[in-house]
PDB file of N, CA and C in Angstrom:
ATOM      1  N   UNK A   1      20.647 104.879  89.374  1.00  0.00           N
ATOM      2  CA  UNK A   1      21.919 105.561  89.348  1.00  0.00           C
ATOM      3  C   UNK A   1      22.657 105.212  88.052  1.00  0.00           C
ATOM      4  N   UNK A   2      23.466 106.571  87.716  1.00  0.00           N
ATOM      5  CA  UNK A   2      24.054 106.166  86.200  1.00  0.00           C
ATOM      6  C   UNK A   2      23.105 105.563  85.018  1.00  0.00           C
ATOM      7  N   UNK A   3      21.972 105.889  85.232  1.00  0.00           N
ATOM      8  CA  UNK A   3      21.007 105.390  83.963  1.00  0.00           C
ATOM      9  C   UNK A   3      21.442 105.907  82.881  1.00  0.00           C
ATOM     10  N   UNK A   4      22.053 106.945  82.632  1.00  0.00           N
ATOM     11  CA  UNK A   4      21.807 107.522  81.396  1.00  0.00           C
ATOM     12  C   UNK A   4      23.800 106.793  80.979  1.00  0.00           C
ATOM     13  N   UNK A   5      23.865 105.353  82.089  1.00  0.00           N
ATOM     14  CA  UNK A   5      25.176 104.968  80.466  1.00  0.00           C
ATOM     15  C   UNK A   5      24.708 103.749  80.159  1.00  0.00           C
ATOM     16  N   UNK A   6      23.338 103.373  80.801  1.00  0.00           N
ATOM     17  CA  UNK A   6      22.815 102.076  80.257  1.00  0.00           C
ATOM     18  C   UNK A   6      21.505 102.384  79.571  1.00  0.00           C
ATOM     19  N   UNK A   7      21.616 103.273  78.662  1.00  0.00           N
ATOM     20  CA  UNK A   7      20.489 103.698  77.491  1.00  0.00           C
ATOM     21  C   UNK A   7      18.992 103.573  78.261  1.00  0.00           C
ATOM     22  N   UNK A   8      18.909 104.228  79.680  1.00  0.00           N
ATOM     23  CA  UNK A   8      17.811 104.547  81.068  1.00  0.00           C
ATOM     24  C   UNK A   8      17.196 102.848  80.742  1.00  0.00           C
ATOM     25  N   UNK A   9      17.679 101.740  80.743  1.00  0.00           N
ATOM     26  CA  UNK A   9      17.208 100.502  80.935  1.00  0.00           C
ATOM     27  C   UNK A   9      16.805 100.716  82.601  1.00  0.00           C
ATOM     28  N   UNK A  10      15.961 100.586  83.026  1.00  0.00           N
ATOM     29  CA  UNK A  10      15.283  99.896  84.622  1.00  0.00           C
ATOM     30  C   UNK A  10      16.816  98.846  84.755  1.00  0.00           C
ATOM     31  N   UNK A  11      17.170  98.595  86.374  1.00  0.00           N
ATOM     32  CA  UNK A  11      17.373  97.793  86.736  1.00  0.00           C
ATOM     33  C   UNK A  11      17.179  95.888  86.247  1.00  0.00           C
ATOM     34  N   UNK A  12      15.956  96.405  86.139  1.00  0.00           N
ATOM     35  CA  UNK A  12      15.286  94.682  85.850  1.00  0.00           C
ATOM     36  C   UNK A  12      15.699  94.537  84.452  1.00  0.00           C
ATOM     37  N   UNK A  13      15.358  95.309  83.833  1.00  0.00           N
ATOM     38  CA  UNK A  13      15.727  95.245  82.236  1.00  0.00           C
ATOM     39  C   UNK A  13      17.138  94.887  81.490  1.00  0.00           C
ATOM     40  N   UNK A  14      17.937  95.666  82.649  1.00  0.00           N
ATOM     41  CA  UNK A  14      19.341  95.049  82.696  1.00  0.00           C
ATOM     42  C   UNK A  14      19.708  93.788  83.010  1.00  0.00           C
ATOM     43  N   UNK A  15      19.067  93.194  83.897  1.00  0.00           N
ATOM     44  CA  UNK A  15      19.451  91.885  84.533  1.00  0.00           C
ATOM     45  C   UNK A  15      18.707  90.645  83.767  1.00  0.00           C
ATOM     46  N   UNK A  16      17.430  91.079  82.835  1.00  0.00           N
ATOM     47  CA  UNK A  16      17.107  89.924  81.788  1.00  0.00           C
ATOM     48  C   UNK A  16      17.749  89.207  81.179  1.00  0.00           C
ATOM     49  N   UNK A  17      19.360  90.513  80.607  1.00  0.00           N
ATOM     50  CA  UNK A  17      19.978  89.643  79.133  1.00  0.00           C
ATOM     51  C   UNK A  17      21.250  88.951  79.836  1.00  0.00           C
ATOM     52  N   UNK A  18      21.083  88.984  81.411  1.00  0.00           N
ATOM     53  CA  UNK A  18      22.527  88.912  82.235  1.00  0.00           C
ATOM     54  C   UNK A  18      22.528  87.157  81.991  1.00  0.00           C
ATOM     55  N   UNK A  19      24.450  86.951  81.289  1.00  0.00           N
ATOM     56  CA  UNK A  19      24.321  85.549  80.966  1.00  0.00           C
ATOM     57  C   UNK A  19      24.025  84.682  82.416  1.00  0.00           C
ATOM     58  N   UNK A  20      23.656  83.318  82.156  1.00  0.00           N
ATOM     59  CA  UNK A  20      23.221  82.355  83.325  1.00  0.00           C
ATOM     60  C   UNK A  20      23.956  80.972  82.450  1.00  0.00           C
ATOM     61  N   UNK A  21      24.567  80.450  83.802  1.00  0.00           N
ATOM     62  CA  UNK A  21      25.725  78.960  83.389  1.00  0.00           C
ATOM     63  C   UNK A  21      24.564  78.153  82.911  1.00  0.00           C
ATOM     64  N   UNK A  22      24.742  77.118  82.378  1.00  0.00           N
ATOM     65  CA  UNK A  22      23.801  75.816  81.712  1.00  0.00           C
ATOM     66  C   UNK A  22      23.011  75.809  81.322  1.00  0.00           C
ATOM     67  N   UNK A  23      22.828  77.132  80.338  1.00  0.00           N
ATOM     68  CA  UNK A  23      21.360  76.950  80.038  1.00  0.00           C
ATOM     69  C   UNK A  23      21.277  76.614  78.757  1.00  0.00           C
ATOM     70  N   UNK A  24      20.565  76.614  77.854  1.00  0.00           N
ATOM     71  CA  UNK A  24      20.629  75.949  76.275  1.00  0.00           C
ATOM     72  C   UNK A  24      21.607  76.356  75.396  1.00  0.00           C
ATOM     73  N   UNK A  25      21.926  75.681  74.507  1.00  0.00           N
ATOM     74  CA  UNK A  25      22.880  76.451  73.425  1.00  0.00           C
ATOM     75  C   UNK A  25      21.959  77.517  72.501  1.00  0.00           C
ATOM     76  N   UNK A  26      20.808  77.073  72.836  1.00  0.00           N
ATOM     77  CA  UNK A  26      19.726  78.215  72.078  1.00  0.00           C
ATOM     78  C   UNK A  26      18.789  79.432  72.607  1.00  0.00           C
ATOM     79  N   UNK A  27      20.120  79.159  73.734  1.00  0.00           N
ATOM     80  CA  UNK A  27      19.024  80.531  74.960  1.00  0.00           C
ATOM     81  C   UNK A  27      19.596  82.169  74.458  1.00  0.00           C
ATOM     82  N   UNK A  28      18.979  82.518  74.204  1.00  0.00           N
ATOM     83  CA  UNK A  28      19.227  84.165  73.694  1.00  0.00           C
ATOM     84  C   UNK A  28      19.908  84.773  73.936  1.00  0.00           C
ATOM     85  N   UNK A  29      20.270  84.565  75.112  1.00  0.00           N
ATOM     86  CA  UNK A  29      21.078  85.173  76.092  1.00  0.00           C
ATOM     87  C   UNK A  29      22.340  84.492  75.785  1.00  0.00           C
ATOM     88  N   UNK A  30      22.883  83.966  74.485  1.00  0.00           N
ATOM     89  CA  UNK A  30      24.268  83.202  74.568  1.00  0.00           C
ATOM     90  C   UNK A  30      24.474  83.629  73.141  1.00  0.00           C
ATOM     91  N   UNK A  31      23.262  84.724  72.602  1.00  0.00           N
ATOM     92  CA  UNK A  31      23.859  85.225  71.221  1.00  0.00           C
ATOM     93  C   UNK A  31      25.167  86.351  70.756  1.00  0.00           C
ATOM     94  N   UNK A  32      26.488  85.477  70.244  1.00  0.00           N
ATOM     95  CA  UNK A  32      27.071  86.136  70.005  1.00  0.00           C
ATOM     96  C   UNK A  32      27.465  87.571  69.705  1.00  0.00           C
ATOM     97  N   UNK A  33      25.956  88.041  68.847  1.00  0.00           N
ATOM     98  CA  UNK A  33      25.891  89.352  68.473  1.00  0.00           C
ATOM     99  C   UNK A  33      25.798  90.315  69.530  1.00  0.00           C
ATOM    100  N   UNK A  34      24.768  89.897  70.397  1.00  0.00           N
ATOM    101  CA  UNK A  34      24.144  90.628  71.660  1.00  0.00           C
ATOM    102  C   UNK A  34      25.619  90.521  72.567  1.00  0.00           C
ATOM    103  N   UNK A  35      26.514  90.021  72.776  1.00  0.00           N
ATOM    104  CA  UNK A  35      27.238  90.217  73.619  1.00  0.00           C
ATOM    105  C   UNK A  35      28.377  90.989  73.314  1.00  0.00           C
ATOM    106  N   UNK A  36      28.754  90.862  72.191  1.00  0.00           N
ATOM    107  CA  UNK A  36      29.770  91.575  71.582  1.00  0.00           C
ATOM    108  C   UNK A  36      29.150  93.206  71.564  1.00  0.00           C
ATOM    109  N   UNK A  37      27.617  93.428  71.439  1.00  0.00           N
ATOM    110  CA  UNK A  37      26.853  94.806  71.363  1.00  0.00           C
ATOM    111  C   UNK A  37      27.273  95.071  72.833  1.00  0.00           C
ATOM    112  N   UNK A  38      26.874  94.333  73.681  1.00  0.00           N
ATOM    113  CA  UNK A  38      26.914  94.733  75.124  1.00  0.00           C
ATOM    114  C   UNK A  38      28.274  95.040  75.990  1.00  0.00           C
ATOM    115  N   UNK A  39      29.542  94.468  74.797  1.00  0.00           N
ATOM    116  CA  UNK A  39      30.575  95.004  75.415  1.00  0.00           C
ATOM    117  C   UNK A  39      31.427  95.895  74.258  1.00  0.00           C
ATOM    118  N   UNK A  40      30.327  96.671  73.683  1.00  0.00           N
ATOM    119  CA  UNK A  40      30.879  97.856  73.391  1.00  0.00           C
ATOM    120  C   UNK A  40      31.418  97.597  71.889  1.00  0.00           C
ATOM    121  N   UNK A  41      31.957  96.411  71.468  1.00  0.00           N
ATOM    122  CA  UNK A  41      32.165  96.654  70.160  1.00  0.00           C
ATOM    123  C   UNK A  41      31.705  96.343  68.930  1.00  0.00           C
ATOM    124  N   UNK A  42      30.601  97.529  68.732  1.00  0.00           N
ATOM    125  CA  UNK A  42      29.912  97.548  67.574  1.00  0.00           C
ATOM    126  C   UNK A  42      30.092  97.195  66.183  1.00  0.00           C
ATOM    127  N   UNK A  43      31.574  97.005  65.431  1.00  0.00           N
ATOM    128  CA  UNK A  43      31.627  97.069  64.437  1.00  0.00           C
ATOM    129  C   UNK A  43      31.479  95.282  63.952  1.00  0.00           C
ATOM    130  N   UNK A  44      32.342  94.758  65.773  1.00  0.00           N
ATOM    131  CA  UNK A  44      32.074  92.772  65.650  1.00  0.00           C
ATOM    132  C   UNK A  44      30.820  92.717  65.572  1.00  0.00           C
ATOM    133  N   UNK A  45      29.915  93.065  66.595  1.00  0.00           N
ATOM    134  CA  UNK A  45      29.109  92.961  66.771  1.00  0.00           C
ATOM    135  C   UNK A  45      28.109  92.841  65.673  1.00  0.00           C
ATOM    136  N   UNK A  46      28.102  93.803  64.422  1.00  0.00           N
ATOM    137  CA  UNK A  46      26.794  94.380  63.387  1.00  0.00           C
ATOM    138  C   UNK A  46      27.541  93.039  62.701  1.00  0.00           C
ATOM    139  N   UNK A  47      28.921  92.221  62.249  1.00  0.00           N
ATOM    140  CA  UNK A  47      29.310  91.432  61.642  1.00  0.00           C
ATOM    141  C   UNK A  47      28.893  90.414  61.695  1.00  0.00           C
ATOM    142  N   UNK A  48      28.939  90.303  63.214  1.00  0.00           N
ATOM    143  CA  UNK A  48      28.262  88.926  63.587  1.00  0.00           C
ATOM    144  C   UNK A  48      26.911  88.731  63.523  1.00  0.00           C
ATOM    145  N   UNK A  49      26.299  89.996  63.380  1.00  0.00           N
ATOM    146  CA  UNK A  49      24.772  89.781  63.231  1.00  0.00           C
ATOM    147  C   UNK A  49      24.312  89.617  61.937  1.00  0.00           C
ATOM    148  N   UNK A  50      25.230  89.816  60.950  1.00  0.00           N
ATOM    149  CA  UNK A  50      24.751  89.826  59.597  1.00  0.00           C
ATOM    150  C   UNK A  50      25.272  88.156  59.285  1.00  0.00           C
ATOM    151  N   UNK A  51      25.972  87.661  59.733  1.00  0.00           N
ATOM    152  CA  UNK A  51      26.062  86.212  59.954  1.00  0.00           C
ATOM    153  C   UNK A  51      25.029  85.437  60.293  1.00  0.00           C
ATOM    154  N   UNK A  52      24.896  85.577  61.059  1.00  0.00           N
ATOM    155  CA  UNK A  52      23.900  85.181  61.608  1.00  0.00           C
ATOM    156  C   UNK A  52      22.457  84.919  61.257  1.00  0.00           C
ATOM    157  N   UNK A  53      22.128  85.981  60.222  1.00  0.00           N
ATOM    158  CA  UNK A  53      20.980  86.559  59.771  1.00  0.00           C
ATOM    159  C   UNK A  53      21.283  85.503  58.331  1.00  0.00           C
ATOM    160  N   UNK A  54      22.405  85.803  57.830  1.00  0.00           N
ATOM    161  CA  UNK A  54      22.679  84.729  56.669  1.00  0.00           C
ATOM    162  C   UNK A  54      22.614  83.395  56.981  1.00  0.00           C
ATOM    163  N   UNK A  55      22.604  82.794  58.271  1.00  0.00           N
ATOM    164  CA  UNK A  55      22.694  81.226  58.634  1.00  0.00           C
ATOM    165  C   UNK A  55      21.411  81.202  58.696  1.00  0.00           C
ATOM    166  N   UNK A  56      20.271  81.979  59.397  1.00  0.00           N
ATOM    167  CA  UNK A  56      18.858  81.680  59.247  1.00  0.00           C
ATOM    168  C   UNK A  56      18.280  81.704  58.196  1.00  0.00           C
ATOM    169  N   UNK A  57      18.705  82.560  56.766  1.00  0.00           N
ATOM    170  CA  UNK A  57      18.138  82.746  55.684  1.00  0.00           C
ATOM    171  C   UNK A  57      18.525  80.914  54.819  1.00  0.00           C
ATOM    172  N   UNK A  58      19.341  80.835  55.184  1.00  0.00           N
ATOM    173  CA  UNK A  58      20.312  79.522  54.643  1.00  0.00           C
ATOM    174  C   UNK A  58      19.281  78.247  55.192  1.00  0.00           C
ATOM    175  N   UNK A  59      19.279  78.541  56.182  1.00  0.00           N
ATOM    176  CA  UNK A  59      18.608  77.205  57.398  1.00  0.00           C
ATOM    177  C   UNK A  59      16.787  77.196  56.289  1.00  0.00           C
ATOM    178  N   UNK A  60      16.136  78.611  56.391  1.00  0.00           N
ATOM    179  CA  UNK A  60      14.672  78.790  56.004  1.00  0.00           C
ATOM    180  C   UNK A  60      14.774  78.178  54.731  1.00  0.00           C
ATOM    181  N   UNK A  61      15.534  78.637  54.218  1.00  0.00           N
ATOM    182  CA  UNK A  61      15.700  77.926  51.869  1.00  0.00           C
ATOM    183  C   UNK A  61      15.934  76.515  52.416  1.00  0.00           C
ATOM    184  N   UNK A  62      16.491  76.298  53.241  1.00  0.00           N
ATOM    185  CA  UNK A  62      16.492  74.500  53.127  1.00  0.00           C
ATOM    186  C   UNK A  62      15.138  73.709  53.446  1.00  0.00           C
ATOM    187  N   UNK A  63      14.453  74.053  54.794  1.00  0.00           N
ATOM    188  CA  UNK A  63      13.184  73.374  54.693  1.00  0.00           C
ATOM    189  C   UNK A  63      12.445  74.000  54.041  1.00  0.00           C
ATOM    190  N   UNK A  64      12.705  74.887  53.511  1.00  0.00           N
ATOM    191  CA  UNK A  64      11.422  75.466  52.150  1.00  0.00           C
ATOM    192  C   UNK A  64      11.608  74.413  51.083  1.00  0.00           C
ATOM    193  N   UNK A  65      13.008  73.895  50.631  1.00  0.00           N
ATOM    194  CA  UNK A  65      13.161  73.248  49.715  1.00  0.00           C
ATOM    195  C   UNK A  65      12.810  71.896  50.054  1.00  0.00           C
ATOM    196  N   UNK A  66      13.014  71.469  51.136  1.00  0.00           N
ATOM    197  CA  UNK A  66      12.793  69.579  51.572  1.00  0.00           C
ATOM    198  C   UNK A  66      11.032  69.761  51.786  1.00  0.00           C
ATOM    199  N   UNK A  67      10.203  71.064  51.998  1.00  0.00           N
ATOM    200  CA  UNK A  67       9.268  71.097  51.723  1.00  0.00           C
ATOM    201  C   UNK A  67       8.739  70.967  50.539  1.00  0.00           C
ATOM    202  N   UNK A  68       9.533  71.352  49.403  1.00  0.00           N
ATOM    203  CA  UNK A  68       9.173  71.482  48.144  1.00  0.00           C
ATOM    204  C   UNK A  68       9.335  69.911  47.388  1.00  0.00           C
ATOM    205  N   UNK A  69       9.984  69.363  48.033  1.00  0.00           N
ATOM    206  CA  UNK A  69      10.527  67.992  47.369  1.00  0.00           C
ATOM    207  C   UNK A  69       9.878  67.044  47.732  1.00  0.00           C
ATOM    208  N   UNK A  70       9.304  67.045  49.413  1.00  0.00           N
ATOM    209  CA  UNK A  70       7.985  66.202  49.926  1.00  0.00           C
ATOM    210  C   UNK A  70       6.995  66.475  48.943  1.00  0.00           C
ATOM    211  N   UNK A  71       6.707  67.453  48.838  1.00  0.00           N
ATOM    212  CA  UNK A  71       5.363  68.210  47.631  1.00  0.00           C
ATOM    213  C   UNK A  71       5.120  67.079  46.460  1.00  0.00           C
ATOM    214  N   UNK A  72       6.688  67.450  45.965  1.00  0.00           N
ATOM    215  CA  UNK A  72       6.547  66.984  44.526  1.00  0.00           C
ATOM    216  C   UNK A  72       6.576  65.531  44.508  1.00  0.00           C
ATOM    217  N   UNK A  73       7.577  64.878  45.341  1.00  0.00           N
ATOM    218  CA  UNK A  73       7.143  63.378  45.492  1.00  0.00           C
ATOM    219  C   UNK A  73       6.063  62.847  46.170  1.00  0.00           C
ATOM    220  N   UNK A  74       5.162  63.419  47.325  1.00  0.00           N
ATOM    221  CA  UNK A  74       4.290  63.096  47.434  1.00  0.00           C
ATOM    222  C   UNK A  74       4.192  62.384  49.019  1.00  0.00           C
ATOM    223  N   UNK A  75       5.501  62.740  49.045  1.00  0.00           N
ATOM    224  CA  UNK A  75       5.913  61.875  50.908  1.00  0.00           C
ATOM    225  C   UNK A  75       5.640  63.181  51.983  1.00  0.00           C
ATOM    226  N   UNK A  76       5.544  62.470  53.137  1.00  0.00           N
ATOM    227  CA  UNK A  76       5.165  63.077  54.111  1.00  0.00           C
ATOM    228  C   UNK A  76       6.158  64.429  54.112  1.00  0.00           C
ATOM    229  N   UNK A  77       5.956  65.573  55.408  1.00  0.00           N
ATOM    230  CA  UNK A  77       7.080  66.610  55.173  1.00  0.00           C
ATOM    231  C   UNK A  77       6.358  66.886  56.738  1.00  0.00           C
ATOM    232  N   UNK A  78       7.706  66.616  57.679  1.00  0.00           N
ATOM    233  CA  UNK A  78       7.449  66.669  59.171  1.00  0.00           C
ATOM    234  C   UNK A  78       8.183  68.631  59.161  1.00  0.00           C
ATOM    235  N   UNK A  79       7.213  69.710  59.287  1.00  0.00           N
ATOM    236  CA  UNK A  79       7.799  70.717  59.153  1.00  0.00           C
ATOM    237  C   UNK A  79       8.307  71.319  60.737  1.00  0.00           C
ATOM    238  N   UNK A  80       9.045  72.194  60.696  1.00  0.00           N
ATOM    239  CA  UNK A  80      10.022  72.617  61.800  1.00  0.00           C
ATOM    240  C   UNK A  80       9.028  72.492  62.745  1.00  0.00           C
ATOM    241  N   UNK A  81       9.711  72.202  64.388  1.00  0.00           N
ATOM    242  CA  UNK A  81       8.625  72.345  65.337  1.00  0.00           C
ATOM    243  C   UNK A  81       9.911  72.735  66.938  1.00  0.00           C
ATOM    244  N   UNK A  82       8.841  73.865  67.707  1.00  0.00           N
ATOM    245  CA  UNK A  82       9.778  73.725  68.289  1.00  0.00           C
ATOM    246  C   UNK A  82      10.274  73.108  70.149  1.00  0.00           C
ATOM    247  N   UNK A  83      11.573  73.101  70.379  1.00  0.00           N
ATOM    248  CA  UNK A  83      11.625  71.821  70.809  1.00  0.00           C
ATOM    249  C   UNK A  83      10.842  71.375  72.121  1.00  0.00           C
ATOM    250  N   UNK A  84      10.530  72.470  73.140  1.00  0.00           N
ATOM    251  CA  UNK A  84       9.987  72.624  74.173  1.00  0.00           C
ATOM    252  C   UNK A  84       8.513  73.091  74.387  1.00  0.00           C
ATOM    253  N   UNK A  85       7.474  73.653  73.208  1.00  0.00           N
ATOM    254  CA  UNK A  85       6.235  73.921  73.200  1.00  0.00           C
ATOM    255  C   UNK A  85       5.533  73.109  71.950  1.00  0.00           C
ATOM    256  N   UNK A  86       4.500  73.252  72.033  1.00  0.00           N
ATOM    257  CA  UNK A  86       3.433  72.903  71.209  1.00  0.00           C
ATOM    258  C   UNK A  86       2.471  73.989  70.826  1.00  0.00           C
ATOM    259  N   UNK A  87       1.861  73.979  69.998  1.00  0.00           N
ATOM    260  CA  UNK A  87       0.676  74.552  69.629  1.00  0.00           C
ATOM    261  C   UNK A  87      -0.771  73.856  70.259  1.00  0.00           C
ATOM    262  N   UNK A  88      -1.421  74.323  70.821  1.00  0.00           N
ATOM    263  CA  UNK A  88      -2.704  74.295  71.425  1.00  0.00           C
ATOM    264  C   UNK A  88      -3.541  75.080  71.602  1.00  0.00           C
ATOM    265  N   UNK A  89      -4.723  74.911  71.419  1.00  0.00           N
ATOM    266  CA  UNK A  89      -5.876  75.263  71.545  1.00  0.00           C
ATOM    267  C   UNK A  89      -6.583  75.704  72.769  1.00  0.00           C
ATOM    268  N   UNK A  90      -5.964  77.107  73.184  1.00  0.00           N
ATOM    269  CA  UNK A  90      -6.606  77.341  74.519  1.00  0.00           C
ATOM    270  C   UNK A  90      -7.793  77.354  74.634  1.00  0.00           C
ATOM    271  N   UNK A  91      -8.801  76.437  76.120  1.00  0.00           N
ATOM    272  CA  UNK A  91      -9.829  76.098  76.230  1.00  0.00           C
ATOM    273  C   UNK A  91     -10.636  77.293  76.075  1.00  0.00           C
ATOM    274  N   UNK A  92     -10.145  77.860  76.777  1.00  0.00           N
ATOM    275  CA  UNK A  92     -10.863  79.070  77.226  1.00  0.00           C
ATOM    276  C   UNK A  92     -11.144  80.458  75.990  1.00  0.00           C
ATOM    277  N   UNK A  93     -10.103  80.216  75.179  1.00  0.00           N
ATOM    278  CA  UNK A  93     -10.168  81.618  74.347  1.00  0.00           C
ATOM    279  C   UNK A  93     -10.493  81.163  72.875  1.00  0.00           C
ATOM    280  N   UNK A  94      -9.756  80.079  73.113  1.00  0.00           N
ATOM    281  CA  UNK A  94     -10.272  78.983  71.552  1.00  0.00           C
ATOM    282  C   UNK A  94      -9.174  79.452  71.262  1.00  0.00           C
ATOM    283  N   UNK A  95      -7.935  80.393  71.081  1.00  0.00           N
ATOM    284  CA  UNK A  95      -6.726  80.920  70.771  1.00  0.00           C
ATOM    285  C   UNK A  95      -6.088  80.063  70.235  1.00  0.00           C
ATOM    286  N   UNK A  96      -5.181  79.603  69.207  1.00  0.00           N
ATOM    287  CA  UNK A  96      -4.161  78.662  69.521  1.00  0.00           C
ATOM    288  C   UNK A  96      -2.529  79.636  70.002  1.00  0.00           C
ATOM    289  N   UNK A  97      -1.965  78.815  71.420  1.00  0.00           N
ATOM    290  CA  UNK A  97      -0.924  79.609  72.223  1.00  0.00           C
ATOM    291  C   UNK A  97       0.135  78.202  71.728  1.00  0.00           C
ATOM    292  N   UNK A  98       1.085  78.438  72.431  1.00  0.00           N
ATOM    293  CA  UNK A  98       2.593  77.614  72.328  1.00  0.00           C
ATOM    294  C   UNK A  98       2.632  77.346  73.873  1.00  0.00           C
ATOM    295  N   UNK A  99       2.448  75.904  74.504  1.00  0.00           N
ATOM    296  CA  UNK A  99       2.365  75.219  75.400  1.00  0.00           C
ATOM    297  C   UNK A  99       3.398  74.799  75.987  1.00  0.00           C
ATOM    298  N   UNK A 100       3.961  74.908  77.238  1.00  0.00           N
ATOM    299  CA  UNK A 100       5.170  74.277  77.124  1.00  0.00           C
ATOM    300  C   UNK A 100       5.031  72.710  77.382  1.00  0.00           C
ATOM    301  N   UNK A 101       5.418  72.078  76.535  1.00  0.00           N
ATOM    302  CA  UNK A 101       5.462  70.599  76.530  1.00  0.00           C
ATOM    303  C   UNK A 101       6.328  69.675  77.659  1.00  0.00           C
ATOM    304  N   UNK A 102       7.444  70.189  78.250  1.00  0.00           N
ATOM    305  CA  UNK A 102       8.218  69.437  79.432  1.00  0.00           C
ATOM    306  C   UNK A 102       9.515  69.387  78.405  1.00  0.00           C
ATOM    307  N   UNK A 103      10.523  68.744  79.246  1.00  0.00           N
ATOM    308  CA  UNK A 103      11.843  68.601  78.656  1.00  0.00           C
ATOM    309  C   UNK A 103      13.137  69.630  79.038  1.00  0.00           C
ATOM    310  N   UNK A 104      12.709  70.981  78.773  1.00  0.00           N
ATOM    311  CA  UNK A 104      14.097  71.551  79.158  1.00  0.00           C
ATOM    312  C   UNK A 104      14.499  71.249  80.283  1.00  0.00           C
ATOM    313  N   UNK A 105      13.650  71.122  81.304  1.00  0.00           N
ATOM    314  CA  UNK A 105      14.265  71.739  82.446  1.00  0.00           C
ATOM    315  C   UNK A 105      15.163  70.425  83.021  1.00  0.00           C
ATOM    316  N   UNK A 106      14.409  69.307  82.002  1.00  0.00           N
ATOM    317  CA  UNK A 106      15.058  68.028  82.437  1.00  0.00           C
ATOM    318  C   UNK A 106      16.712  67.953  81.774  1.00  0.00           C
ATOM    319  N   UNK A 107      16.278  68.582  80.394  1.00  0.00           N
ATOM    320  CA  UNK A 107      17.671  68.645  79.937  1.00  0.00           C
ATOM    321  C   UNK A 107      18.813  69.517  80.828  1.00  0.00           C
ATOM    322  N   UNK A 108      18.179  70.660  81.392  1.00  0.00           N
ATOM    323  CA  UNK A 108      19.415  71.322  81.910  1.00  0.00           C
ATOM    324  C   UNK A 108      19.845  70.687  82.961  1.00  0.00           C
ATOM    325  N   UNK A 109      19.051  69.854  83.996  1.00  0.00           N
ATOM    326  CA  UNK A 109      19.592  69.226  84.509  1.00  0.00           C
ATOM    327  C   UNK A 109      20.505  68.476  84.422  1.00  0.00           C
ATOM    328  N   UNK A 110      20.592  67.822  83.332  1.00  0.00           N
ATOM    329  CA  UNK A 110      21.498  66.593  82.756  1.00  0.00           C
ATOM    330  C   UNK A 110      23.001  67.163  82.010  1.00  0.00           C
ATOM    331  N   UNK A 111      22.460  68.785  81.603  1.00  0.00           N
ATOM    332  CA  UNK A 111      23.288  69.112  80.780  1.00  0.00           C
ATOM    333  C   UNK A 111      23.539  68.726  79.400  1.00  0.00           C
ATOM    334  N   UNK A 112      22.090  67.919  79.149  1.00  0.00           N
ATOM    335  CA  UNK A 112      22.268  67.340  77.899  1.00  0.00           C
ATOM    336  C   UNK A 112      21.435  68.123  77.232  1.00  0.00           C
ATOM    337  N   UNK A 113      22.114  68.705  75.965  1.00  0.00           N
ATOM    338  CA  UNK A 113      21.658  69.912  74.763  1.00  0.00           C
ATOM    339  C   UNK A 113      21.826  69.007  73.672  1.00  0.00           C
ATOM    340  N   UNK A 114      21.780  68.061  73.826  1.00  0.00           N
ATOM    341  CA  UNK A 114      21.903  67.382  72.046  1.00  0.00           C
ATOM    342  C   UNK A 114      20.711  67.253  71.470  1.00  0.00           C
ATOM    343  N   UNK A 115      19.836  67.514  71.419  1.00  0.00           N
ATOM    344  CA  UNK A 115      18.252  67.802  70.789  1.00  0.00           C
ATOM    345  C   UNK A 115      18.316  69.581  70.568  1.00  0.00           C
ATOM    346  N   UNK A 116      19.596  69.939  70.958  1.00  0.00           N
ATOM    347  CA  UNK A 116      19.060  71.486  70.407  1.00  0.00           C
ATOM    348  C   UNK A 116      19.836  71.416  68.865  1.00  0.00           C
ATOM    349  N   UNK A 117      19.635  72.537  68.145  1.00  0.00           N
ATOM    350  CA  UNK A 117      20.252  72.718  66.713  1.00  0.00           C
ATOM    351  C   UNK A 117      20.982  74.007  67.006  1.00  0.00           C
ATOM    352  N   UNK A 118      21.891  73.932  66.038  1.00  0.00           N
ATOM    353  CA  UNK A 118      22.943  74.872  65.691  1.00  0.00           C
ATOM    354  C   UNK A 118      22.540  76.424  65.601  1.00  0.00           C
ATOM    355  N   UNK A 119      21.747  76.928  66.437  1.00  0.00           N
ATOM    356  CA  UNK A 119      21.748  78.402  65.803  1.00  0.00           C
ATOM    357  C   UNK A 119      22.854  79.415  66.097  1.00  0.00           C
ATOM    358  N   UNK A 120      23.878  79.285  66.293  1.00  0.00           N
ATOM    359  CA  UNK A 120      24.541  80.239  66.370  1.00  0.00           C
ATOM    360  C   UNK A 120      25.824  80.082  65.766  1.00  0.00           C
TER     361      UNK A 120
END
């Protein structure tokens, strides 16, 4: 019903981006841009996304550069990783997938997000 004022999203499709209390400061669903899109005002919205887009370009030139500086001195260079999976070697396909390693769910429990980083 009324599909055609939620751009014919399914039911379910709607209820994916629906916010949820305690969950990471890096859960998708808490991106400024996307919410400001979802309540209609487009012009915050495209602003905040071009922000945004400039804080990741900003964030990438920095470990490109602390990559570049491990290089040249010759020291180790621990590169980005992220905080809840791993990379592994599925047995079965030989694939390498992103594993989930443990931790969030402990964090949300606690409410403790201080191991997440600033993306927004």
């Amino acid at each position: 019903k009324y599909a055609e004022n939620m751009y014919y999203f399914s039911e379910l499709a709607l209820t994916l981006n629906a916010p949820e209390s305690g969950t990471a400061p890096t859960d998708s669903r808490q991106r400024p841009d996307q919410r400001l899109m979802e309540n209609g005002r487009w012009d915050e919205a495209n602003a905040e996304k071009q922000r945004l887009e400039e804080k990741q370009r900003i964030s990438r030139k920095r470990r490109e550069a602390e990559a570049a500086r491990a290089t040249e001195d010759g020291t180790p260079y621990d590169p980005y990783k992220p905080l809840w999976f791993e990379r592994k070697k599925d047995p079965i396909t030989q694939e390498l997938a992103h594993v989930y390693k443990g931790g969030y769910w402990e964090s949300k429990e606690k409410q403790d997000w201080t191991l997440c980083p600033d993306i927004f």
